[in-house]
N, C-alpha and C. Protein backbone atom coordinates (compact mmCIF):
# COMPACT_ATOMS: atom_id res chain seq x y z
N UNK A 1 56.67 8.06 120.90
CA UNK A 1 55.79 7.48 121.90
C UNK A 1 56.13 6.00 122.09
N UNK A 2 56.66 5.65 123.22
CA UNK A 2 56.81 4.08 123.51
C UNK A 2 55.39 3.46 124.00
N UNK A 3 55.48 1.95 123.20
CA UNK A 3 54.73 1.08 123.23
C UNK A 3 54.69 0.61 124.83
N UNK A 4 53.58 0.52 125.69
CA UNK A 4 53.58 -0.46 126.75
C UNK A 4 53.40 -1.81 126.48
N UNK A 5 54.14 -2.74 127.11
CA UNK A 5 53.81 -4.16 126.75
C UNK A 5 52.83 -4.78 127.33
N UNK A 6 51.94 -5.09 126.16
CA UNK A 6 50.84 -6.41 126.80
C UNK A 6 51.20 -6.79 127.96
N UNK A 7 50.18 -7.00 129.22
CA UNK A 7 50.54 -7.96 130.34
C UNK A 7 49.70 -9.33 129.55
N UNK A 8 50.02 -10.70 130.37
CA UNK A 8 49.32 -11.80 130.71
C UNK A 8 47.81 -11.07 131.08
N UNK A 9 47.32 -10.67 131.76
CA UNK A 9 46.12 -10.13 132.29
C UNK A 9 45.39 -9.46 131.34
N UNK A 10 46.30 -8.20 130.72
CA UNK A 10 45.34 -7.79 129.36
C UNK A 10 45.04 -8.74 128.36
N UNK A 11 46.11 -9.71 128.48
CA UNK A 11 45.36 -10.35 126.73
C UNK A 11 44.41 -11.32 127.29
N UNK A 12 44.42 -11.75 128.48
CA UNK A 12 43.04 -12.72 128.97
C UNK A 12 41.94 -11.42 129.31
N UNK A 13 42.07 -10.07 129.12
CA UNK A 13 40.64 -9.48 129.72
C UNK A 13 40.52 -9.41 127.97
N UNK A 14 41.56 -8.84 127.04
CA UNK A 14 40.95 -8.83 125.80
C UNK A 14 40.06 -9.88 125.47
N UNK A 15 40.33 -10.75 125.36
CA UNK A 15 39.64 -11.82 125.30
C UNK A 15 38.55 -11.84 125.68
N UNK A 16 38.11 -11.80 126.95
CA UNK A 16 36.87 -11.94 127.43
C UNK A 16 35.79 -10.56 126.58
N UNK A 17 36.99 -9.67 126.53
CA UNK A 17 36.17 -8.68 125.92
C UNK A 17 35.61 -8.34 124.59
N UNK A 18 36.33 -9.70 123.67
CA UNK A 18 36.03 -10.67 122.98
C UNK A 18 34.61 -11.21 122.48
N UNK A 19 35.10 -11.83 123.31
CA UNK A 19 33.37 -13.18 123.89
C UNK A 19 32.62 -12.15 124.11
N UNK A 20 32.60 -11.31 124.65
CA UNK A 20 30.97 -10.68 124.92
C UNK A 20 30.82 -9.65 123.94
N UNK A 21 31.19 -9.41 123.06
CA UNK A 21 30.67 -8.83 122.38
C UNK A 21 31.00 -7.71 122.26
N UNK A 22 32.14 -7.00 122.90
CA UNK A 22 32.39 -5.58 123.32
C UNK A 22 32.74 -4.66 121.92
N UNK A 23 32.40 -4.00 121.80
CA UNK A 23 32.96 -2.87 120.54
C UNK A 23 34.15 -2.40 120.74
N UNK A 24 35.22 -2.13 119.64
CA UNK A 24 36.57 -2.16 119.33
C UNK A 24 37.06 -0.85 120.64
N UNK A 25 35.77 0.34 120.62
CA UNK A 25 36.24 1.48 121.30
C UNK A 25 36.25 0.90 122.95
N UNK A 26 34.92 0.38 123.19
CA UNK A 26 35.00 0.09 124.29
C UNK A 26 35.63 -0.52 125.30
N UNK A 27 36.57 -1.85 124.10
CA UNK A 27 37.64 -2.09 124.47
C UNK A 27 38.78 -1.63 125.04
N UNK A 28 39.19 -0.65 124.05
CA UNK A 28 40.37 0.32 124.01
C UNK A 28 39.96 1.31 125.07
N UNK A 29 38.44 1.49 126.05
CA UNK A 29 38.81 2.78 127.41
C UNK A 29 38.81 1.66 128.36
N UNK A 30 38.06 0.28 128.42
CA UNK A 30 38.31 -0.28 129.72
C UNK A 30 39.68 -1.12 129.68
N UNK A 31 40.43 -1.27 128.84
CA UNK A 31 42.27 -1.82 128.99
C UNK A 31 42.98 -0.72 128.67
N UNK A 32 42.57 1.26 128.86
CA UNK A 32 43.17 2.00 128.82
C UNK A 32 44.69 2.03 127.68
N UNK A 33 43.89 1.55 126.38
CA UNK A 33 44.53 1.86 124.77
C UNK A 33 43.79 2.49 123.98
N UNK A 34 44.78 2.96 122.97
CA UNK A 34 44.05 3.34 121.61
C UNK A 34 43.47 2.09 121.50
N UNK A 35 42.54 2.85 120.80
CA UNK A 35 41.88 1.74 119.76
C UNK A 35 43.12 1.03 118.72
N UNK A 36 43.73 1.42 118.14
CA UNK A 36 44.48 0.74 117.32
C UNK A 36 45.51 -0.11 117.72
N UNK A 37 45.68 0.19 118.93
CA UNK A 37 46.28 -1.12 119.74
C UNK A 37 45.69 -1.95 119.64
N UNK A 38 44.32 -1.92 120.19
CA UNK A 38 43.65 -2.83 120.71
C UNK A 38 43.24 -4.02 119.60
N UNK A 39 43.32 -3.09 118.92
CA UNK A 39 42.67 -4.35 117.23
C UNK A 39 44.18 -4.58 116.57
N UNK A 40 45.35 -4.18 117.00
CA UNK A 40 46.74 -4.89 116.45
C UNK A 40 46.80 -5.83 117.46
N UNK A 41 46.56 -6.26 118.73
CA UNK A 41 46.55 -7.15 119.61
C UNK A 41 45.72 -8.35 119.61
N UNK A 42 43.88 -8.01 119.29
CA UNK A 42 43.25 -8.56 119.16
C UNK A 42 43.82 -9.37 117.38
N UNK A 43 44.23 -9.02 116.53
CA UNK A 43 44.31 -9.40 115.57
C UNK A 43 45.40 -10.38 115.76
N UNK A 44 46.69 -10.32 116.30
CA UNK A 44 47.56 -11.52 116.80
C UNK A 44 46.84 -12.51 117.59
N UNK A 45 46.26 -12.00 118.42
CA UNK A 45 45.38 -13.39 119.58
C UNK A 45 44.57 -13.62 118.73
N UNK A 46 43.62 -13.49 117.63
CA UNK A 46 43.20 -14.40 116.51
C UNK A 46 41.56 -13.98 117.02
N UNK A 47 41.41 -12.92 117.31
CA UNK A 47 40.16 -12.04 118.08
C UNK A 47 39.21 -11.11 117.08
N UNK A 48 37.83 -11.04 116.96
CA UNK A 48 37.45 -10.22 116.19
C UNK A 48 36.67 -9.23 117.21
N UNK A 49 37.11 -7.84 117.13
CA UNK A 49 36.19 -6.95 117.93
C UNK A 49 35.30 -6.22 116.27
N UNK A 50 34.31 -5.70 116.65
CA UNK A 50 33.78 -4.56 115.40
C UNK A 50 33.75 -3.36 116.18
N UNK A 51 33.73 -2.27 115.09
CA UNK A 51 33.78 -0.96 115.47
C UNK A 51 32.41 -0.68 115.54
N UNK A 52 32.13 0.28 116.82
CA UNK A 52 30.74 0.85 116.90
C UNK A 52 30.02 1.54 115.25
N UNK A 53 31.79 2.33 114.83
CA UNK A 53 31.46 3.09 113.56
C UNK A 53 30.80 1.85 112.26
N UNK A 54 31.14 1.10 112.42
CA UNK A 54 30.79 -0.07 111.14
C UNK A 54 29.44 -0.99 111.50
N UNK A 55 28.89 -0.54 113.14
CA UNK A 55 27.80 -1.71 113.39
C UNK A 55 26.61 -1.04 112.43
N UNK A 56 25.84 -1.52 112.09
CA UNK A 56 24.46 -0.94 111.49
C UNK A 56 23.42 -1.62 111.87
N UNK A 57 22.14 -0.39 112.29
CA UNK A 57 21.13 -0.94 113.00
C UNK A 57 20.28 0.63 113.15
């Protein structure tokens, strides 16, 4: 399976998706990735998402 490359555009929507608070999954359907992309990406841009599975409440 080949990797698609980050655009400029995804890593500024990651980001934003970031800042608000978004959960790791939710991330990964609105920039159309796995999740495990999304938190190997977010983890280079210096980003913390949490997983819905780990929130408690």
């Amino acid at each position: 399976m080949a990797r698609k490359p980050w655009s400029f555009k995804e890593d500024r929507r990651l980001m934003e998706l970031a800042r608000s608070c978004t959960s790791l999954e939710e991330a990964a359907k609105q920039l159309g990735r796995s999740p495990h992309a999304v938190k190997r990406m977010a983890l280079r841009l210096g980003l913390s998402l949490k997983s819905k599975a780990t929130k408690q409440g």
